[in-house]
Each structure stands twice: as structure tokens, then as C-alpha cells.
Protein backbone atom coordinates (compact mmCIF):
# COMPACT_ATOMS: atom_id res chain seq x y z
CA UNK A 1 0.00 0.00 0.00
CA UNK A 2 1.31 3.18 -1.23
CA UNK A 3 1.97 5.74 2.14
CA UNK A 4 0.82 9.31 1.55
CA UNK A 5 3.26 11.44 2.87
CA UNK A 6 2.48 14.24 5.60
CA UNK A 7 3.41 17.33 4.83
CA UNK A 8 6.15 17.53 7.60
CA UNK A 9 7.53 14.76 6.26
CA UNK A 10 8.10 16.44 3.22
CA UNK A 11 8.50 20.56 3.85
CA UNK A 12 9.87 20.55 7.43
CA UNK A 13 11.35 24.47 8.26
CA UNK A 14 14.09 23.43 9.02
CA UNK A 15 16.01 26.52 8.74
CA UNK A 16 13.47 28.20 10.46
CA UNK A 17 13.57 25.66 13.36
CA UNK A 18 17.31 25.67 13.32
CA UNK A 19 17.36 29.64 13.90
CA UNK A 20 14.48 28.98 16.73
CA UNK A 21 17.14 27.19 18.40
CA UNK A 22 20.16 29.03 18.10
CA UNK A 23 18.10 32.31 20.01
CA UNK A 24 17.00 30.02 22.63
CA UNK A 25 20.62 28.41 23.04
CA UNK A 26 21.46 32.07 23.31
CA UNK A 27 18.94 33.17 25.68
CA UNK A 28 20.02 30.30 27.90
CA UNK A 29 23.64 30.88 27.90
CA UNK A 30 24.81 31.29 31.69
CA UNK A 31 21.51 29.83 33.31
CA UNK A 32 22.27 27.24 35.43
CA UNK A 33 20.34 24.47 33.21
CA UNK A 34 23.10 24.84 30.74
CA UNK A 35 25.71 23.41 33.25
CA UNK A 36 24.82 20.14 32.26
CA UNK A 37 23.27 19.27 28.74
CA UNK A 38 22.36 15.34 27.91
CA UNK A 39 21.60 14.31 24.80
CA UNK A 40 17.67 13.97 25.81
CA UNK A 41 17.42 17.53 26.23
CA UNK A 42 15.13 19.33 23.92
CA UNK A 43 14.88 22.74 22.85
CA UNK A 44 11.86 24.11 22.74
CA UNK A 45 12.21 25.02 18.89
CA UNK A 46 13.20 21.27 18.08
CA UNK A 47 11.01 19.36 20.25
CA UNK A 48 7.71 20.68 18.88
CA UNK A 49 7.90 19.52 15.39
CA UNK A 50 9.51 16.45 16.91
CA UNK A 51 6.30 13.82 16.58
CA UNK A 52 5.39 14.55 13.37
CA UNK A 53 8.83 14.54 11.53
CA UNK A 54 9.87 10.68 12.71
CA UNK A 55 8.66 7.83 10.52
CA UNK A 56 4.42 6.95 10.75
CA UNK A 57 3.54 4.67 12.94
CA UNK A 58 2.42 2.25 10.65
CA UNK A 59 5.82 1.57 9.39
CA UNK A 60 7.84 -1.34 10.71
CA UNK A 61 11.30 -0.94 12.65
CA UNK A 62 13.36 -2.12 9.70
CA UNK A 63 11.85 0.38 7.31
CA UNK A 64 11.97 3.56 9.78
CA UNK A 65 15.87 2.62 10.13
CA UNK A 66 16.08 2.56 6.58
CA UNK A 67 14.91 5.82 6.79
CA UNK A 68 17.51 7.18 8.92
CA UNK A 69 20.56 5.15 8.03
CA UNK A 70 20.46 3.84 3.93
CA UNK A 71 23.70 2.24 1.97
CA UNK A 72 23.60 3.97 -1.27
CA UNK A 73 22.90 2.18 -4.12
CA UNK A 74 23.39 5.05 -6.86
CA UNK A 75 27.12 5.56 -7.81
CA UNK A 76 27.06 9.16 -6.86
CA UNK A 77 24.47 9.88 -4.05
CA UNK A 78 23.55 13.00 -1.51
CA UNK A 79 25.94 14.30 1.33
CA UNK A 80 23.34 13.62 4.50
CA UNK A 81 24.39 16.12 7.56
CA UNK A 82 25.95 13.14 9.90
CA UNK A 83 28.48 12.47 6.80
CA UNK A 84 29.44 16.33 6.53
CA UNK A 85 30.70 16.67 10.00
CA UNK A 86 32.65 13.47 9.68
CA UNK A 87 33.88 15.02 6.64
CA UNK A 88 35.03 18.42 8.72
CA UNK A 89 36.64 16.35 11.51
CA UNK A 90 38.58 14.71 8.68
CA UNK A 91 40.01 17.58 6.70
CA UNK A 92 40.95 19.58 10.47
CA UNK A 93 42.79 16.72 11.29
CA UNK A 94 44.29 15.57 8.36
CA UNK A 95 45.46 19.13 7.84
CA UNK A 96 47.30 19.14 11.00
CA UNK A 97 48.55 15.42 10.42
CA UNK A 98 50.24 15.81 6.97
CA UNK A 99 52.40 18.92 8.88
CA UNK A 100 53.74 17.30 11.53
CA UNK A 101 54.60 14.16 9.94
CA UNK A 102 55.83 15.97 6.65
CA UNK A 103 58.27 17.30 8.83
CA UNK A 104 60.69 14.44 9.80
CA UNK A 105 59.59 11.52 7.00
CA UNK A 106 60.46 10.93 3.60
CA UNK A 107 56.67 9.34 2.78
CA UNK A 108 53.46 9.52 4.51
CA UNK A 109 50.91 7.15 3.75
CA UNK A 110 46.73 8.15 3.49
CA UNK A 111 44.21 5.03 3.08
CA UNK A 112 40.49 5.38 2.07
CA UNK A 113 39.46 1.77 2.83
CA UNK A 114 35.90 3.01 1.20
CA UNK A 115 36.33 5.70 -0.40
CA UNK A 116 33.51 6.29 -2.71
CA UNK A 117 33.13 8.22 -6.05
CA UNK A 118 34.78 10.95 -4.73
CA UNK A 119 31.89 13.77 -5.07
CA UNK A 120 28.59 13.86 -3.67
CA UNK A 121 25.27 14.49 -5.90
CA UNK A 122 25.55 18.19 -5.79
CA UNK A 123 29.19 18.36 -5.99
CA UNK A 124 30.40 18.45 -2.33
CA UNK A 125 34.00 16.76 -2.03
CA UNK A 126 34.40 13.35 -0.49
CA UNK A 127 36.48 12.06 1.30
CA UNK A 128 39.21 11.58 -1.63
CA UNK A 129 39.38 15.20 -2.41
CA UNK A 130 39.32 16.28 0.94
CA UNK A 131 42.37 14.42 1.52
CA UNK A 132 44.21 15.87 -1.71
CA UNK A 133 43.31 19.38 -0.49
CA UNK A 134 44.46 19.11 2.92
CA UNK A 135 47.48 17.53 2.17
CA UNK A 136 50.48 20.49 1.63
CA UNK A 137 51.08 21.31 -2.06
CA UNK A 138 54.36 22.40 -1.33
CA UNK A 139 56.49 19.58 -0.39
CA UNK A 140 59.11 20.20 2.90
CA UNK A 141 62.96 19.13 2.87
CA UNK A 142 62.21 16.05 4.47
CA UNK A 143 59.29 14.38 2.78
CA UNK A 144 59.66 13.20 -1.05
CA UNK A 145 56.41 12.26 -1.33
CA UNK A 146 52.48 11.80 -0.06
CA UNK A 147 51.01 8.40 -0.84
CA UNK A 148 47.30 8.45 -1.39
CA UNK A 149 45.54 4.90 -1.80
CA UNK A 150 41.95 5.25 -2.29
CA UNK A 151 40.08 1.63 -2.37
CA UNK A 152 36.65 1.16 -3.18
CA UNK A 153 34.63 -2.15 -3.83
CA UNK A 154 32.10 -1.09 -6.41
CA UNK A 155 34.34 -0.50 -10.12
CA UNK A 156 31.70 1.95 -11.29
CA UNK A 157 32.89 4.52 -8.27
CA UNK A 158 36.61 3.93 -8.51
CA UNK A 159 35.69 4.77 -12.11
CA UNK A 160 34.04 7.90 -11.40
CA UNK A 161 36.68 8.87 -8.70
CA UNK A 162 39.29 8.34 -11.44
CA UNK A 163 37.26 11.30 -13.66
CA UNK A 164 37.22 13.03 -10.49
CA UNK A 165 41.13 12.84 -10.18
CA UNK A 166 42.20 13.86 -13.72
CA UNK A 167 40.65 17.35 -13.12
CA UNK A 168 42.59 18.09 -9.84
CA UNK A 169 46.36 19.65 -10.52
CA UNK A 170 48.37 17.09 -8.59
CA UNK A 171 51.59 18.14 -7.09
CA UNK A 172 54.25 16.02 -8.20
CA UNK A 173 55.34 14.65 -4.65
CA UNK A 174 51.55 13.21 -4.64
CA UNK A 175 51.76 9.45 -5.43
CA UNK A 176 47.47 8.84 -6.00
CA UNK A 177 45.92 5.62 -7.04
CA UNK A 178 42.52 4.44 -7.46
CA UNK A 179 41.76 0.58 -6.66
CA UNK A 180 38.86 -1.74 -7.50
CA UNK A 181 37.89 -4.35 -4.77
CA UNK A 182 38.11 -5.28 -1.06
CA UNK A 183 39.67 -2.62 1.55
CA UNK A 184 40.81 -5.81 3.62
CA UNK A 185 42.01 -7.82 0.79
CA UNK A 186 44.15 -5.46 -0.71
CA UNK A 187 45.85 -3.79 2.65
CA UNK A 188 46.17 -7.55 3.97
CA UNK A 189 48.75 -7.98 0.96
CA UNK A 190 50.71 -5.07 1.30
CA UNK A 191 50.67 -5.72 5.18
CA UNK A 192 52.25 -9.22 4.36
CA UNK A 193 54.86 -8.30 2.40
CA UNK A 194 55.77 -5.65 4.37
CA UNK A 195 56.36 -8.26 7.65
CA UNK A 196 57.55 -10.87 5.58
CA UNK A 197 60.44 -8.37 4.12
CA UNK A 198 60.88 -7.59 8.19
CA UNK A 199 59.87 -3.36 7.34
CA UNK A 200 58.30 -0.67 8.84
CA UNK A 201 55.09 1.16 6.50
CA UNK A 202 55.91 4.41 6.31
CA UNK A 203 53.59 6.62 8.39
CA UNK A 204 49.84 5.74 7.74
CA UNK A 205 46.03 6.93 8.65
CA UNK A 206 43.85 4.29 7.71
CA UNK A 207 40.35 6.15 7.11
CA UNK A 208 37.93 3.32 7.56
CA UNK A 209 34.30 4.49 6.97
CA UNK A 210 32.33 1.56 5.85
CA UNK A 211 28.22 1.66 5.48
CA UNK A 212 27.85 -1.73 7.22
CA UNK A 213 30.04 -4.30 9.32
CA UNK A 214 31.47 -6.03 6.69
CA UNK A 215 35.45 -5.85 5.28
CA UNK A 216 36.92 -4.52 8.62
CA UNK A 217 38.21 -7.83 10.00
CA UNK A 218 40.42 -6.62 13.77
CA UNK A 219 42.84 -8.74 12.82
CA UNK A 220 44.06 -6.40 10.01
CA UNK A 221 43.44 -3.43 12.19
CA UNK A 222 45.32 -4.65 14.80
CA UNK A 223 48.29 -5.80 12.74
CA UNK A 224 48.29 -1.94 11.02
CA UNK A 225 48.25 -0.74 14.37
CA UNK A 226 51.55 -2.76 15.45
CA UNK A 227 53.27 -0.89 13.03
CA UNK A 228 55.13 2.20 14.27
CA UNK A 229 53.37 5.51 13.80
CA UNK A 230 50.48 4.27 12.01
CA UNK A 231 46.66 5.40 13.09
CA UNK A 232 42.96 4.60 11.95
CA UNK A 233 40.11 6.13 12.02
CA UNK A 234 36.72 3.90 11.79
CA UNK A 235 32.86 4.78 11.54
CA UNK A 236 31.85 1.27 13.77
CA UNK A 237 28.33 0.65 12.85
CA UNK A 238 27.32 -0.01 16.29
CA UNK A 239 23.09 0.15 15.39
CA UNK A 240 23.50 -2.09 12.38
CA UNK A 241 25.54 -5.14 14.39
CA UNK A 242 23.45 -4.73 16.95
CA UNK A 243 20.49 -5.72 14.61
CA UNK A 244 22.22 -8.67 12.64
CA UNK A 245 24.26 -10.02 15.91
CA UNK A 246 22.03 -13.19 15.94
CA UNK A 247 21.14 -13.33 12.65
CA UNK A 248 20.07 -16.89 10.80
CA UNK A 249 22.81 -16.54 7.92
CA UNK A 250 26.41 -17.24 9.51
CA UNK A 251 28.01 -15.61 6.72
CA UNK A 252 26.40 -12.17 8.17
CA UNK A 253 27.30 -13.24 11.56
CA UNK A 254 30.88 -14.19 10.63
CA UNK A 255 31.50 -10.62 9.27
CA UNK A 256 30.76 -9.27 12.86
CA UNK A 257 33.14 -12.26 14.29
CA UNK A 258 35.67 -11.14 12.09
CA UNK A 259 34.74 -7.24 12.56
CA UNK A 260 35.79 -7.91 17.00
CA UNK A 261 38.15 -10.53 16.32
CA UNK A 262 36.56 -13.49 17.53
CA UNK A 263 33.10 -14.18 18.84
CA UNK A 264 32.82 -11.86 22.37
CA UNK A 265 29.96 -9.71 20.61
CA UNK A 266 28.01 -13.37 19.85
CA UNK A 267 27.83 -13.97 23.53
CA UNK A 268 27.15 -10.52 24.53
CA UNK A 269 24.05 -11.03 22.52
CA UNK A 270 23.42 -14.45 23.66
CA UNK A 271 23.48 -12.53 27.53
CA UNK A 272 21.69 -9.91 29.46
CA UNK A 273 21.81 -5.91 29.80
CA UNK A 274 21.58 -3.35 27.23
CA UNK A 275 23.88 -4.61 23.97
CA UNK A 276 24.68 -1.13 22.47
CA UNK A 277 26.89 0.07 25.02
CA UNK A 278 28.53 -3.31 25.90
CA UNK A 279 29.59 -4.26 22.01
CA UNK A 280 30.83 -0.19 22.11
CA UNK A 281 33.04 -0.94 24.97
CA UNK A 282 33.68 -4.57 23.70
CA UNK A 283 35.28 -2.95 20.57
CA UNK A 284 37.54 -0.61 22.34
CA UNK A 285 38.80 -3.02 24.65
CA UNK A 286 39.67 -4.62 21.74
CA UNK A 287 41.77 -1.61 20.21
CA UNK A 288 43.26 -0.64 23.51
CA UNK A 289 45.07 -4.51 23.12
CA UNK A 290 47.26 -2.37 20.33
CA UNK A 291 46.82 1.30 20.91
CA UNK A 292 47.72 3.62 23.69
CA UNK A 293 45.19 6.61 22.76
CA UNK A 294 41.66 5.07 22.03
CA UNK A 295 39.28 7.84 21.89
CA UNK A 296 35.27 7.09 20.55
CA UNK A 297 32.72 9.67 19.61
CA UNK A 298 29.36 9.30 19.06
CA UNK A 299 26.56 11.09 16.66
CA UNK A 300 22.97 10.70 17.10
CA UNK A 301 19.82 12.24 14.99
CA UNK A 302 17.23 14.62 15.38
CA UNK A 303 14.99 12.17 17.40
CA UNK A 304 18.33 11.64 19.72
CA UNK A 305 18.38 7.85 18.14
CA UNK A 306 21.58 6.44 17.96
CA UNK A 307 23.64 6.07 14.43
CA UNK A 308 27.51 4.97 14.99
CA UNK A 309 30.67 6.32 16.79
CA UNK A 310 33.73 7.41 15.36
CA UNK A 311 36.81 5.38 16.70
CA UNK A 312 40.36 6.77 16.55
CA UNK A 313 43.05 4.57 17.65
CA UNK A 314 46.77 6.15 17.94
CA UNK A 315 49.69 5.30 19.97
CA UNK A 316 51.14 8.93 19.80
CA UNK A 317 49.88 11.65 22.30
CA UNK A 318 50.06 14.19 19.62
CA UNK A 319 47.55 12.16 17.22
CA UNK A 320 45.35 12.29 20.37
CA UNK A 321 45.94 15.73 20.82
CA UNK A 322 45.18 16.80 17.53
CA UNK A 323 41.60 14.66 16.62
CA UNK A 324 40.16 15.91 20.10
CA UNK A 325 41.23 19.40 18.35
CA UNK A 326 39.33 18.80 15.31
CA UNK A 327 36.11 17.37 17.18
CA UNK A 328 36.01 20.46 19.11
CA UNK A 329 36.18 22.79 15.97
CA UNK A 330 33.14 20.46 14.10
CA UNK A 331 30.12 22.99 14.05
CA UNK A 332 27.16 20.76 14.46
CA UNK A 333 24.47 21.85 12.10
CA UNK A 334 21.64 21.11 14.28
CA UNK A 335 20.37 17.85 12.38
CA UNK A 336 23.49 15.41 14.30
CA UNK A 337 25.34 15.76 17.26
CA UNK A 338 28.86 14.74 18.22
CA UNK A 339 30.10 13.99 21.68
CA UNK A 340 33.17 12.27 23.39
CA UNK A 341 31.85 8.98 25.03
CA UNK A 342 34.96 7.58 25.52
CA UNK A 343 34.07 7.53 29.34
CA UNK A 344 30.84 6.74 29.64
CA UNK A 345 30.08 7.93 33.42
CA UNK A 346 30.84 11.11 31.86
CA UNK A 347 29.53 11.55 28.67
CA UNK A 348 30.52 15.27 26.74
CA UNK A 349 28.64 17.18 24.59
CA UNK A 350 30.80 19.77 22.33
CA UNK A 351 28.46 22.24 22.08
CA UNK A 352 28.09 22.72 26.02
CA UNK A 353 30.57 24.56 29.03
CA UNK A 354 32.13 22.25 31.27
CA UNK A 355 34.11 24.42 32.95
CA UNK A 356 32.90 23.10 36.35
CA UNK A 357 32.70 19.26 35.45
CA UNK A 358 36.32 19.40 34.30
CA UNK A 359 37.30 21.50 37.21
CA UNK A 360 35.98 18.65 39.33
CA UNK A 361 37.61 15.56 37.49
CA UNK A 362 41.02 17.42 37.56
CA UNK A 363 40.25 18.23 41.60
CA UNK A 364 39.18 14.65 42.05
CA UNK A 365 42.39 13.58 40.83
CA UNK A 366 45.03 15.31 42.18
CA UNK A 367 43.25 16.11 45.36
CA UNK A 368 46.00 14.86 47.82
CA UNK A 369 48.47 14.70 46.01
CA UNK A 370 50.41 17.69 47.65
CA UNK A 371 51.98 20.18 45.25
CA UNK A 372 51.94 19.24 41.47
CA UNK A 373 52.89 21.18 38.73
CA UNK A 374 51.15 22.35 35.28
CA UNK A 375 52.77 20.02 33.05
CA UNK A 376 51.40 17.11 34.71
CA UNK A 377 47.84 18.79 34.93
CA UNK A 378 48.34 19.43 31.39
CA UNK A 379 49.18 15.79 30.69
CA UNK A 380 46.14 14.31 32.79
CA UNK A 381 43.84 16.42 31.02
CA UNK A 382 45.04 16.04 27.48
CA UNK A 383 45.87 12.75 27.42
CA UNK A 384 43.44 11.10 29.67
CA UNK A 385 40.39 13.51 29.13
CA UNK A 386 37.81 14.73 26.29
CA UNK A 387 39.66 18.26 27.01
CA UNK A 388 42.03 20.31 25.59
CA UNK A 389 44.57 22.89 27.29
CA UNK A 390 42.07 26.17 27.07
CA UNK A 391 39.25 23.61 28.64
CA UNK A 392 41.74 23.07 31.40
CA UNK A 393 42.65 27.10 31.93
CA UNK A 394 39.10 27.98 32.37
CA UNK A 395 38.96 25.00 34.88
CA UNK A 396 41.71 25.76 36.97
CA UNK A 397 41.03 29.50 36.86
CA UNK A 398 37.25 28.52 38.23
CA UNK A 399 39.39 26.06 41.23
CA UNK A 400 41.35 29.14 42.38
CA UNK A 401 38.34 31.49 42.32
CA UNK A 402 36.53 29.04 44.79
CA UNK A 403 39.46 28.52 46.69
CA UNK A 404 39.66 24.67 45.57
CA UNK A 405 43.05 25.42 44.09
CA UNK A 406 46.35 27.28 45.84
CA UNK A 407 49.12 28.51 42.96
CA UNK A 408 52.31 29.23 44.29
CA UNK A 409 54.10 33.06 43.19
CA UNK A 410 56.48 31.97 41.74
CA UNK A 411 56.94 28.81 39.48
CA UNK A 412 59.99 26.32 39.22
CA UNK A 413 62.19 28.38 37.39
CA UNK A 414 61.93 30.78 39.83
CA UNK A 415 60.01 33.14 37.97
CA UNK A 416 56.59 34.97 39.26
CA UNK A 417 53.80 33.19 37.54
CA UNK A 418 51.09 36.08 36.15
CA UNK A 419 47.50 36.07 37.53
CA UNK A 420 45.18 33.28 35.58
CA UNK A 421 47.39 31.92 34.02
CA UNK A 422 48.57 28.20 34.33
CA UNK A 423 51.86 27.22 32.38
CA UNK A 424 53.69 23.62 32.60
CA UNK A 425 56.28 25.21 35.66
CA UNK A 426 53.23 26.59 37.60
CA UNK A 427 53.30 24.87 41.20
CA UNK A 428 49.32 23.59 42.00
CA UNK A 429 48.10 22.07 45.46
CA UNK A 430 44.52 21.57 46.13
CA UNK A 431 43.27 22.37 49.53
């Protein structure tokens, strides 16, 4: 039976709606509401066309997913909102990444496990081209050369991506190629002859953004992860596995054996509690086996529903450093939402202040302690928080005002530290 479509369904203000929010977001700012913002919260402007823009009621579950969550089947198909911040945090980062390592390496290595056809319907970039244009035209004394390997599994995309390529004015130092087939097949072949040879890859991000479960066998990730200064960045399709986890085909369910590395996320399923959350932490246990920064972040819809998180895995603090960076610089368009989830007692929005729920975590740690200084608060906060230095400045400038925090005159070098300000010879001791 053919559904007749309401007319929210079809002329939703959303511009209207999204400028509706932004005043009351503004109104708000500094009530003490704001403090703490979970991703249930509604404005007023978005929760009152809420009920009639989900899915009718008379659809089932699988087609209202379909509905928020599709694979393509057109070669070329439209840039949906949840993509184009994914797309953001990967040009910030990758423009900070193809600096620092162009600095001190003779080749630097970008993967596109799926990379697409390289443009959207109405001509945004993918991920391809974003790449290419964050990557320095100019090359530096050290690096001869930028290695771009763009995989795809359908040959009518590659194809298109190829037509895509010729027009761009490649640099001569870029080395780009265009494959046919299976991310996993044809990285597990270079990976092989690399060990077998006894070598090192050159530096590598692995971009890993698949639509399903499928192709991303652990095994591979974890052996690209062994090698020295080499990171990845996944879309894990948390919603989907979670729906095919006990499905009848076993060639379905091997793809999610294969996807954890063995068959944990089978007996999760088989076992009580909530299944999201406990594959999500299943999986980066599993990347924490090979990587000393594992940070996850997760985007949800309109109607606050759940899509995937982003995984980063990195066993440099500066890689760490820098995608936290990018996430906080990803202006969320209304439509999706990004947080860090990476703890999940503590879960961070990036549009909200936390100013007083970092000020805590940092007191709660180094209360007792005796006298500490910066650097190490620095250290805690990048490396073991959602939070970047400024986050941390506002903190500790919030601990002194309340009295939480004592800073000594003068720092280590025995120089007078200025009012407010926090640097890595500061001397800190919480009363």
C-alpha cells in the first residue's frame, strides 16, 4: 500500500527551526540548566515539530531505520548532515597530520578503505578530495612524497573517482591511485609483504568508513596498528551489528566475528543488559590490546536515536591531541550531534561549558596529592580527558576562584607566575 506522505515529512522548516534554536541556546547561555546538557534535552524550537517529523507509525522498525541510516545504491548519491561533519573532523585533522609528519619523514601514507566516487550528488567533495586538499602542495625538505591509496569495492565509483582525479592539478610529490575491490584484501597484501620483508610502513592513517560491518576484519586493524606511527580512524556501525548479531545466515554473523576478532559480541548477545553500550566498549577493549590513545565519539539524529561512533586509535599523544582538536572545531548543524563517550560515566557534549565538570575531574584527581605542577595537569587532562589545554585554563582558573586550588608566586624556574594563568612550571596544590 502506497503511504501518503504528511506534509512535515516532506517541507519541514528546518532553517526556520534551526534559527528557533540558536536564540533560545542564546537566551540560555549562563543559566544554570546549561551546566549540564544530555543528549535527551530538547529545545523548545526542536522538540515541537519532533512527533510529526519521525517515521508513521504504521511503518515497521526495519523500514523507519532505513529511513535514517540507507547504503547507497546510486554511484554518486547525496551528502546527508551526519556524513558532513565526519567530513570536517577529517580535513581539520588531516590538515594538521600531513604537517607534523611531513616534517621528519620521507613518505606519509593516506588510506580510504571506502572511499567512494569521490563527489557527492551536488558536488560536495568526499572524502578523496578532501584528503588531496588538505594535504600540503608544497612539499618540505624532508618528505619526497604523499602516498594516497583510495580503495573502493564497487568498479563503477573507482571509475568515477578516477574522472574526479584527472581534473585536480596534482603536485608532483603526490603518489594517488585508485583501486577496485576489497579494503581488507588489498591492505592484507601489502601488510604481508611488508612483515615478511621484516619493514616498517611508512607513516599511515587508515580512514575506515564503511556503510555496514562487513570488510573490517580486527585482525588487520590490529596488525596496522603494530606498526610504528600508524593510526585509523573507523565509523563502527554499532546500530546495524546490533540488529544482525544473531542473525540466521552465519556468513552475516561471521563478518561481525571477524569485525571484534573473535566471537565476544556473539555472547554478549546471547546474555543480558543493554547490547549497544557493551559491544561499544567490547570494541575498544579490543583496540586498547594495540593502541595507547583510544578515543570514541558518538553522533545521534534529530529524534536523539543512535547512528555509529567514530573510533580513533593512535599510539602517539600528539595524534590524540590533535583529533580531540578537530572534534572540538566540528560545528554541528543542528540535524546530528557529536560527543566524546569515551568515558561513559561522563559523557561530553561539544556544544556545552564544562568548565565546572572538568574543574571537578582534575580536583578529584590530584586532590591529595600535595603540590603538582602544570605540566602534569596538562598531561592528565590532554591525554586522559575529552579536554584540551584552554578547557583546562578555564577550569583551573574557576578552582582558584573558589578557593579549591592554591598557585604558588612563583613557578619552578623561579620566575613569578602572572594572575590566571597556568603554564607547565606553575606549582598547583589543592586544599
Amino acid at each position: 500500500m502506497n503511504h501518503a506522505k504528511k506534509l512535515m515529512e516532506i517541507a519541514l522548516p528546518l532553517e526556520a527551526i534551526n534559527k528557533a534554536r540558536a536564540r533560545e541556546k542564546l537566551i540560555r547561555h549562563g543559566h544554570p540548566s546549561t551546566l549540564h546538557l544530555w543528549w535527551a534535552r530538547r529545545l523548545l524550537a526542536a522538540a515541537r515539530p519532533r512527533g510529526e517529523c519521525r517515521p508513521p507509525a504504521s511503518r515497521n522498525l526495519e523500514e523507519r531505520r532505513t529511513l535514517i541510516m540507507t547504503t547507497p545504491k546510486e554511484v554518486v548519491w547525496a551528502l546527508d548532515p551526519h556524513s558532513a561533519a565526519k567530513q570536517e573532523i577529517l580535513r581539520r585533522y588531516l590538515s594538521a597530520w600531513f604537517r607534523i609528519l611531513q616534517t621528519s619523514h620521507r613518505r606519509i601514507v593516506y588510506i580510504d578503505g571506502f572511499a567512494g566516487p569521490g563527489r557527492y550528488k551536488n558536488g560536495e567533495p568526499g572524502s578523496p578530495l578532501i584528503a588531496l586538499e588538505a594535504a600540503p602542495r608544497e612539499p618540505s625538505a624532508a618528505a619526497a612524497e604523499i602516498v594516497f591509496w583510495f580503495i573502493e569495492e564497487r568498479a563503477d565509483r573507482p571509475a568515477h573517482l578516477n574522472e574526479e582525479l584527472a581534473k585536480v592539478n596534482l603536485p608532483a610529490h603526490f603518489m594517488v591511485t585508485a583501486d577496485s575491490g576489497q579494503f581488507h584484501e588489498h591492505f592484507s597484501r601489502i601488510l604481508e609483504s611488508v612483515e615478511v620483508g621484516g619493514q616498517q610502513l611508512a607513516p599511515t592513517f587508515a580512514f575506515i568508513d564503511p556503510f555496514g560491518f562487513s570488510g573490517i576484519p580486527f585482525e588487520l586493524i590490529k596488525r596496522l596498528l603494530r606498526q610504528p606511527r600508524c593510526e585509523v580512524f573507523i565509523t563502527f556501525m554499532v546500530d546495524a551489528i546490533n540488529r544482525f548479531v544473531q542473525h540466521p545466515e552465519d556468513k552475516i554473523v561471521q563478518h561481525i566475528v571477524e569485525a571484534f576478532g573473535d566471537d565476544d559480541a556473539i555472547r554478549i548477545a546471547k546474555g543480558q543488559g543493554e547490547r549497544v553500550p557493551r559491544l561499544r566498549d567490547l570494541y575498544q577493549a579490543k583496540l586498547s590490546t594495540v593502541a595507547n590513545y583510544v578515543r570514541y565519539f558518538e553522533m545521534r539524529d534529530c529524534n536523539d536515536r543512535l547512528g555509529y561512533y567514530l573510533f580513533f586509535a593512535t599510539n602517539h599523544a600528539m595524534g590524540h591531541l590533535k583529533i580531540k582538536e578537530a572534534m572540538w572545531k566540528v560545528d554541528p548543524d543542528g540535524e546530528f550531534r557529536f560527543s566524546d563517550a569515551t568515558n561513559p560515566d561522563q559523557m561530553v557534549l561539544f556544544e556545552a561549558d564544562h568548565t565546572d565538570a572538568l574543574a571537578l575531574e582534575i580536583r578529584t584527581y590530584f586532590h591529595g596529592r600535595g603540590t603538582v605542577i602544570g605540566s602534569e595537569v596538562r598531561k592528565f587532562v590532554e591525554g586522559g580527558t575529552a579536554y584540551l589545554k584552554r578547557h583546562m585554563t578555564a577550569a583551573l582558573k574557576y578552582e582558584e576562584k573558589q578557593a579549591h586550588l592554591v598557585v604558588d608566586d612563583l613557578k619552578t624556574d623561579g620566575k613569578k607566575r602572572r594572575a590566571n594563568t597556568f603554564p607547565d612550571e606553575a606549582r598547583l596544590t589543592w586544599a
